[in-house]
C-alpha atoms as a PDB file:
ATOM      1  CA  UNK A   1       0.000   0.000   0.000  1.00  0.00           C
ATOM      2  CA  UNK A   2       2.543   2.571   0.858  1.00  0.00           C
ATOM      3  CA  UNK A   3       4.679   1.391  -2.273  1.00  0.00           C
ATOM      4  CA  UNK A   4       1.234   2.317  -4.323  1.00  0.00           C
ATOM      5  CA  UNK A   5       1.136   5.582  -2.567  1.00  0.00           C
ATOM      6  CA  UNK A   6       4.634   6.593  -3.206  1.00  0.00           C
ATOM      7  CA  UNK A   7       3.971   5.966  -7.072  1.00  0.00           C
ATOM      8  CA  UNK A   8       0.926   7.689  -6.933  1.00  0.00           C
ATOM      9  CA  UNK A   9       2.613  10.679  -5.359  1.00  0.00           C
ATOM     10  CA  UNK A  10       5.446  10.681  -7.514  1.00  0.00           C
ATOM     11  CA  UNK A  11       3.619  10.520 -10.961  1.00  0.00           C
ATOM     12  CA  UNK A  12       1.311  13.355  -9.730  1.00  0.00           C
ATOM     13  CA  UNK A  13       4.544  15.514  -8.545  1.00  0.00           C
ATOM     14  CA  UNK A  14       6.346  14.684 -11.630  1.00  0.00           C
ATOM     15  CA  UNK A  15       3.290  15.813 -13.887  1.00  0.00           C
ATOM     16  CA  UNK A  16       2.664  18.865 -12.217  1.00  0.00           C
ATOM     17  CA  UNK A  17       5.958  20.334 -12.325  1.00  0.00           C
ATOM     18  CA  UNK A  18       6.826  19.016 -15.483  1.00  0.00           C
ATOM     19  CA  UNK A  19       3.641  20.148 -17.301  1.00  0.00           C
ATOM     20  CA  UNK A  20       3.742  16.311 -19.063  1.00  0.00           C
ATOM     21  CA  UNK A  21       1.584  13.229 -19.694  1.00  0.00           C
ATOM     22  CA  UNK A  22       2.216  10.451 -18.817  1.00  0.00           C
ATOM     23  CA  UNK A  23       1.195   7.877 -21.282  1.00  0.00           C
ATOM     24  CA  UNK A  24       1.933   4.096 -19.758  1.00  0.00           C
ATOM     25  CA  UNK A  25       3.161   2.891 -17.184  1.00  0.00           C
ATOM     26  CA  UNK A  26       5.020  -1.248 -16.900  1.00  0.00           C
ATOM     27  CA  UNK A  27       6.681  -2.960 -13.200  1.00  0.00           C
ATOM     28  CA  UNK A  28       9.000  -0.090 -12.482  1.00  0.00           C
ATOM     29  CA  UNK A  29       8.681   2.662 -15.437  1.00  0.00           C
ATOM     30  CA  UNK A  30       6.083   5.595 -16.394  1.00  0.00           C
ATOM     31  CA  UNK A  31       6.554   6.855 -19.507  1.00  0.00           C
ATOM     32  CA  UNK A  32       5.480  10.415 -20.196  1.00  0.00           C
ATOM     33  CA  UNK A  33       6.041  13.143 -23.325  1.00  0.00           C
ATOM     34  CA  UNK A  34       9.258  15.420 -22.796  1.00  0.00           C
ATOM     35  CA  UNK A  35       9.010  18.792 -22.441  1.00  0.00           C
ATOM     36  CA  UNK A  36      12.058  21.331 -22.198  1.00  0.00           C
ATOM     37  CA  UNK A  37      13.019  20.988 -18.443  1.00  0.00           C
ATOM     38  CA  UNK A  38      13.916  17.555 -19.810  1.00  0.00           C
ATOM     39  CA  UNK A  39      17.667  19.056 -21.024  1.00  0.00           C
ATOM     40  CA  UNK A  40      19.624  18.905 -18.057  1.00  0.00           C
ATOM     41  CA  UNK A  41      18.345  15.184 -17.221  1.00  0.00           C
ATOM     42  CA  UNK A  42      18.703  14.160 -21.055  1.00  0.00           C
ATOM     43  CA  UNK A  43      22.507  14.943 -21.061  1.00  0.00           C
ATOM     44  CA  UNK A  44      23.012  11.990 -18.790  1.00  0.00           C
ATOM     45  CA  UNK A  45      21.979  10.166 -22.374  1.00  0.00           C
ATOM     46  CA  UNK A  46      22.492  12.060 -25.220  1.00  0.00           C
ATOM     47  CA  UNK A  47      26.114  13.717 -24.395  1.00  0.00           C
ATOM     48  CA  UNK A  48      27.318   9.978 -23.336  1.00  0.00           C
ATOM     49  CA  UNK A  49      29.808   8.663 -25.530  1.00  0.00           C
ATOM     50  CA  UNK A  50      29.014   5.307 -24.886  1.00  0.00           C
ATOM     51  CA  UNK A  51      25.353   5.659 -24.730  1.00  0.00           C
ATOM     52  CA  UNK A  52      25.594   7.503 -28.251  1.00  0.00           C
ATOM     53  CA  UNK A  53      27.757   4.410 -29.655  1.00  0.00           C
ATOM     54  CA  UNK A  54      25.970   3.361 -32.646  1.00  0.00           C
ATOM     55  CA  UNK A  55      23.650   6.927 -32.986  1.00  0.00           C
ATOM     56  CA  UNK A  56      24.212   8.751 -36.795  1.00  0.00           C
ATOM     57  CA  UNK A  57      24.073  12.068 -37.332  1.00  0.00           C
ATOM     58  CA  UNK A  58      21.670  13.468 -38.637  1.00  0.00           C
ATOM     59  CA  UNK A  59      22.503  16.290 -40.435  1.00  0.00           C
ATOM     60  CA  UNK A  60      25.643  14.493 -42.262  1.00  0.00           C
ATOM     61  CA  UNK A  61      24.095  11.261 -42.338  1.00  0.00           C
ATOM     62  CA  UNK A  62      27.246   9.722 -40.837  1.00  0.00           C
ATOM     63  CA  UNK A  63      27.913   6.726 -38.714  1.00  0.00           C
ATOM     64  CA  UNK A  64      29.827   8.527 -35.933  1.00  0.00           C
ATOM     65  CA  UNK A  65      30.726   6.513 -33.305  1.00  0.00           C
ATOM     66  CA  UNK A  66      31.089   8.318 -29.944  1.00  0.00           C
ATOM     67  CA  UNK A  67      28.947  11.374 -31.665  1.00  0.00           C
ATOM     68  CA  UNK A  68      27.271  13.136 -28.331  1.00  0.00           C
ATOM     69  CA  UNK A  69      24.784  15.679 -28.916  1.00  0.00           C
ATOM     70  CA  UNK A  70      25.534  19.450 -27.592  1.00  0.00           C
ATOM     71  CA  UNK A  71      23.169  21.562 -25.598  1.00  0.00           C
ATOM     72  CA  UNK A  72      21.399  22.993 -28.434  1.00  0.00           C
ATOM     73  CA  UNK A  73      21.004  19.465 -30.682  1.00  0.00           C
ATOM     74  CA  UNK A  74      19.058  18.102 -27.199  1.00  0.00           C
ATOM     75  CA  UNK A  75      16.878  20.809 -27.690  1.00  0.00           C
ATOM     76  CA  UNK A  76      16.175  20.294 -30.873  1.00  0.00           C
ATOM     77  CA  UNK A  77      15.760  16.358 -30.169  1.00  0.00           C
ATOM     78  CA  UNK A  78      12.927  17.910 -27.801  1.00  0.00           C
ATOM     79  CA  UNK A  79      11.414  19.652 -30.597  1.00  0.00           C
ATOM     80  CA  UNK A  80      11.208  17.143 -33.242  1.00  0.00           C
ATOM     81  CA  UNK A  81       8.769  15.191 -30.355  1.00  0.00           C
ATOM     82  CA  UNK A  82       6.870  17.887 -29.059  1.00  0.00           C
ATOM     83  CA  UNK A  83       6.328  17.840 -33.177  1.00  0.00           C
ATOM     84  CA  UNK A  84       5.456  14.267 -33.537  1.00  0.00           C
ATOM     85  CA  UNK A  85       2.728  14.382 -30.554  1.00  0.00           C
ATOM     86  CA  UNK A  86       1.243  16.856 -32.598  1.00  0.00           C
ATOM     87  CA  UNK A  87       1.628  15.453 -35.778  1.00  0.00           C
ATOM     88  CA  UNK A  88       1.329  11.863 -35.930  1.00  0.00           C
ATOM     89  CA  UNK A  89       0.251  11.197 -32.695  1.00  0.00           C
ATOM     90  CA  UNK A  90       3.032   9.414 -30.624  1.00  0.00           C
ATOM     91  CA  UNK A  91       7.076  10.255 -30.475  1.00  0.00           C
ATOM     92  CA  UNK A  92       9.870   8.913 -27.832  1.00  0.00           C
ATOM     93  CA  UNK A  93       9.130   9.349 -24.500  1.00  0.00           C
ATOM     94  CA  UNK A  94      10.996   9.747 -21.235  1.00  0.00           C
ATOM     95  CA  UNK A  95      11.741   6.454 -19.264  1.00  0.00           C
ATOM     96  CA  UNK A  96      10.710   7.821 -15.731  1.00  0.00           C
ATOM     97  CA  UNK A  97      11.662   5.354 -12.535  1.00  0.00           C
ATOM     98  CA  UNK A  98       8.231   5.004 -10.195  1.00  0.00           C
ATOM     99  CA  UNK A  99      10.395   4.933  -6.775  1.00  0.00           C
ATOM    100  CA  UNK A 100      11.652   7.943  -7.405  1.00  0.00           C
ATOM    101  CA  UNK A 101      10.951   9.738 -10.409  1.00  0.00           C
ATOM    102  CA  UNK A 102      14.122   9.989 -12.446  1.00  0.00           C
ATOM    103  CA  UNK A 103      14.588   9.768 -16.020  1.00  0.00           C
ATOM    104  CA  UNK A 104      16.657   7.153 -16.738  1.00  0.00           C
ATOM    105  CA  UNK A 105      16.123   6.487 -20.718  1.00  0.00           C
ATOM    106  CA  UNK A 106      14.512   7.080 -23.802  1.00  0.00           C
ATOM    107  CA  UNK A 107      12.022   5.024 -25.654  1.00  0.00           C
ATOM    108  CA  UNK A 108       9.118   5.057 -27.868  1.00  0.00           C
ATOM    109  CA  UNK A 109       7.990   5.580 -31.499  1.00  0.00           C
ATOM    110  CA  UNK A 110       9.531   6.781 -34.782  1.00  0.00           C
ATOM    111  CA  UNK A 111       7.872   7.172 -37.936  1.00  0.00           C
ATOM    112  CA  UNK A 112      10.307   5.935 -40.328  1.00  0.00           C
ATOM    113  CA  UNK A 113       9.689   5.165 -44.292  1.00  0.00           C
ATOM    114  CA  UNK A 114      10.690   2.174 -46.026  1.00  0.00           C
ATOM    115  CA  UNK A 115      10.440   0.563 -49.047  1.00  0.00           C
ATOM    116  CA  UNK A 116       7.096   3.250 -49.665  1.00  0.00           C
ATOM    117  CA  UNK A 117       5.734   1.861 -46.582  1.00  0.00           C
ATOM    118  CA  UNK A 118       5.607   4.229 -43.103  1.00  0.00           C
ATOM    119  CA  UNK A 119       6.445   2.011 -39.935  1.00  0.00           C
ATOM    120  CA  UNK A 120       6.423   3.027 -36.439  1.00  0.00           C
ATOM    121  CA  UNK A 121       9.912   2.302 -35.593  1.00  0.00           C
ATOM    122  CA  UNK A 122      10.793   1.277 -31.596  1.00  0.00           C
ATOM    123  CA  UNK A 123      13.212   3.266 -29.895  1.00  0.00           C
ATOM    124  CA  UNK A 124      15.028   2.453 -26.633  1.00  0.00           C
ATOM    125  CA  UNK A 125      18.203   4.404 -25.004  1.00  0.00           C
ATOM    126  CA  UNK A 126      19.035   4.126 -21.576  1.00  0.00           C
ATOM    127  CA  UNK A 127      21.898   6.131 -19.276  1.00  0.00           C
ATOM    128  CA  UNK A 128      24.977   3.914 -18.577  1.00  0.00           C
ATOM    129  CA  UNK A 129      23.814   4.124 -14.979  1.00  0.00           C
ATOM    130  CA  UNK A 130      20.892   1.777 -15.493  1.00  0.00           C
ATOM    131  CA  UNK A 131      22.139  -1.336 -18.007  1.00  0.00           C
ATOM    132  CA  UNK A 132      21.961  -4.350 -17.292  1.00  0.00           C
ATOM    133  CA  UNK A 133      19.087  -4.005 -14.693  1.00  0.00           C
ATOM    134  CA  UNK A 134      16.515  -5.323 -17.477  1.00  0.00           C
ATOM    135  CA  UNK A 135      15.151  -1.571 -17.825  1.00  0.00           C
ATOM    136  CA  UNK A 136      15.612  -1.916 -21.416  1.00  0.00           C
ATOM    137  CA  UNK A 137      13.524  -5.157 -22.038  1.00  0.00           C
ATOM    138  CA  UNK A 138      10.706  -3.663 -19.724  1.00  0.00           C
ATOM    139  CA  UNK A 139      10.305  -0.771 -22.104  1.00  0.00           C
ATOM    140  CA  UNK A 140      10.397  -2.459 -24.934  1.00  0.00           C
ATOM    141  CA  UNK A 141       7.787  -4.446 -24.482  1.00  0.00           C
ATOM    142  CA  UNK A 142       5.882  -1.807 -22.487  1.00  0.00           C
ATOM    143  CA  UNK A 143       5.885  -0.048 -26.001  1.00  0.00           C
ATOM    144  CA  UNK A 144       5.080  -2.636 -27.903  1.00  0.00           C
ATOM    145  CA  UNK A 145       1.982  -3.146 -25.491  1.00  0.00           C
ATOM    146  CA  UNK A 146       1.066   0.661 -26.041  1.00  0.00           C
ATOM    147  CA  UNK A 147       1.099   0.710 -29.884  1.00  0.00           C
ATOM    148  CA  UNK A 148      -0.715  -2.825 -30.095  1.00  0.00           C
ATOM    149  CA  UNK A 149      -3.319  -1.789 -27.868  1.00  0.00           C
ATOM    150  CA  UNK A 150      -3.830   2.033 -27.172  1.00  0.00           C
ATOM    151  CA  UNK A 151      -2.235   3.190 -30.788  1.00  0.00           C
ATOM    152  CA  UNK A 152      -4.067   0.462 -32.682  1.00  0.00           C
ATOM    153  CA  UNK A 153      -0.798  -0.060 -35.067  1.00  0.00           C
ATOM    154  CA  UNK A 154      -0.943  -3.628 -36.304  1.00  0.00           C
ATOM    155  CA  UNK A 155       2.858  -3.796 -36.488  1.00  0.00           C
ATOM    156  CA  UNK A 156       6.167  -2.583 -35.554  1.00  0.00           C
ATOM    157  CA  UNK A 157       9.921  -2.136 -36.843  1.00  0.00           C
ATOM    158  CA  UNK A 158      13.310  -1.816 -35.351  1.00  0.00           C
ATOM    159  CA  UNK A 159      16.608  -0.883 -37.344  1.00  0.00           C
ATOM    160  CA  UNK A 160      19.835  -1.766 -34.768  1.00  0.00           C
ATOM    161  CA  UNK A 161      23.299  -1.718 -35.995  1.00  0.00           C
ATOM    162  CA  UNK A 162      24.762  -5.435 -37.035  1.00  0.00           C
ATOM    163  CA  UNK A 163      27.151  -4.721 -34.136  1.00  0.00           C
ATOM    164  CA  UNK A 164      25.221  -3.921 -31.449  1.00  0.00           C
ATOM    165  CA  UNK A 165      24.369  -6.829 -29.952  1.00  0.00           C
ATOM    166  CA  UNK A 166      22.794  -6.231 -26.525  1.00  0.00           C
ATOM    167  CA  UNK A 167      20.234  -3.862 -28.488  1.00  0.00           C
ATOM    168  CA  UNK A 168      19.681  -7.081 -30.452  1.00  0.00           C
ATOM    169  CA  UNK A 169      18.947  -9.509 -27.693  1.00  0.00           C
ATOM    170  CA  UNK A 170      16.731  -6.673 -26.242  1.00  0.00           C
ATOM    171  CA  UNK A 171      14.576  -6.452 -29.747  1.00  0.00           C
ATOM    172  CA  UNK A 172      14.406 -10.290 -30.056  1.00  0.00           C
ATOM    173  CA  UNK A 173      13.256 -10.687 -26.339  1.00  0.00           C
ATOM    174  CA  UNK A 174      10.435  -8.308 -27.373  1.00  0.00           C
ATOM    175  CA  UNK A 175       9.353 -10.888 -29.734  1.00  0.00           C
ATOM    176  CA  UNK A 176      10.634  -9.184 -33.150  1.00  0.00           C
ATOM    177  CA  UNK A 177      11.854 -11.454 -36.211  1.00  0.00           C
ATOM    178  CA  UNK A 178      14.824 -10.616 -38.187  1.00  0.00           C
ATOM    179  CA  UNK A 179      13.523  -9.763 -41.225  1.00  0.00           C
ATOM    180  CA  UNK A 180      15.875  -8.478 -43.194  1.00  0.00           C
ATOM    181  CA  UNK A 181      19.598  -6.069 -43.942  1.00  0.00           C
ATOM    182  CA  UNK A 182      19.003  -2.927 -45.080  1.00  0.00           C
ATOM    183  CA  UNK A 183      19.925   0.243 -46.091  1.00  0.00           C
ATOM    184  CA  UNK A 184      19.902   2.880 -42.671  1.00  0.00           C
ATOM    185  CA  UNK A 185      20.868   6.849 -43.712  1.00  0.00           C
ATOM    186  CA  UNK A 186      23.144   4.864 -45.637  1.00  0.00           C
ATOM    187  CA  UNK A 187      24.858   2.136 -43.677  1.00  0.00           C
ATOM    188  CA  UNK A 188      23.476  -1.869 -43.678  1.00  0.00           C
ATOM    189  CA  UNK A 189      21.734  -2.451 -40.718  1.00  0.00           C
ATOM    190  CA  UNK A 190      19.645  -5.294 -39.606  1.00  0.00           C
ATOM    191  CA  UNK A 191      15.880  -4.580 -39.653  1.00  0.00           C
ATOM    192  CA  UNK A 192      13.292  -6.350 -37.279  1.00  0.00           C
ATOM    193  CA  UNK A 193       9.775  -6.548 -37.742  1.00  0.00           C
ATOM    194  CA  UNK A 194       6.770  -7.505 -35.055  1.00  0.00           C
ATOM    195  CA  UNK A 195       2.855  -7.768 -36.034  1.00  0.00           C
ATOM    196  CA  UNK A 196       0.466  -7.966 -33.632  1.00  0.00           C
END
């Protein structure tokens, strides 16, 4: 009971000064929209160099390896989702821990076109601080729950670098199927593929 409380507490504190809303919830993560007091949190992520391994840049559309965003290109990250709520209706969305509120990753939805086809495409980045502890599988399947049955999407996609193999085992325990290599801002990467 006072473990329900706590949550309770938390997710109303969190929304209220935040300004945010919270979307779903799974064992020991709310996820909820960003909004721009979200910067100083997301450069535990996004300014990582190992968290930011396998992330291309956008505006070169090179593989950098160890490419960390600045101050500015986080802000802009928070842009392009306040865009996407508005726009196609879902975006990536903080990873906030239930005992006691921090934001610990990123996850959530990407509309990404392929082969003339537009997918939602599952995102998942956590800080450093928190792999390993099964955060990542939690989230991905939380968000596959969310666009199966809230967002009505009958399937799912996920592009992860041939190399990146924990991101792999993550996808694969969320029940995605190889499906097939592919062209990714110009590098081969592996593509996954879900249907519900």
């Amino acid at each position: 009971m006072v473990k329900s409380f706590q949550a309770i507490f938390i997710f109303l504190f969190t929304n209220i000064t935040t300004h945010a809303t919270f979307l779903y919830e799974s064992k020991r993560i709310m996820y909820r929209e960003f909004t721009y007091d979200d910067v100083q949190a997301l450069e535990l992520i996004l300014c990582d160099k190992e968290v930011m391994e396998y992330n291309i840049s956008y505006p070169e559309l090179i593989k950098a390896v160890f490419h960390v965003f600045c101050q500015q290109e986080i802000q802009d990250f928070i842009a392009r989702q306040i865009t996407s709520y508005q726009e196609h209706g879902f975006g990536l969305y903080a990873m906030i821990k239930k005992d006691d509120g921090t934001l610990i990753g990123i996850t959530g939805l990407k509309e990404h076109e392929f082969e003339g086809k537009h997918y939602p495409m599952i995102v998942y980045r956590l800080a450093k601080k928190y792999w390993g502890l099964g955060y990542a599988n939690e989230a991905a399947r939380a968000t596959c729950d969310y666009t199966r049955d809230v967002l009505h999407m009958p399937e799912m996609i996920a592009t992860i670098d041939p190399a990146n193999i924990p991101s792999i085992k993550v996808i694969k325990k969320a029940g995605f199927s190889f499906w097939k290599v592919a062209p990714f801002r110009g590098f081969p990467f592996n593509f996954y593929r879900i249907n519900f």
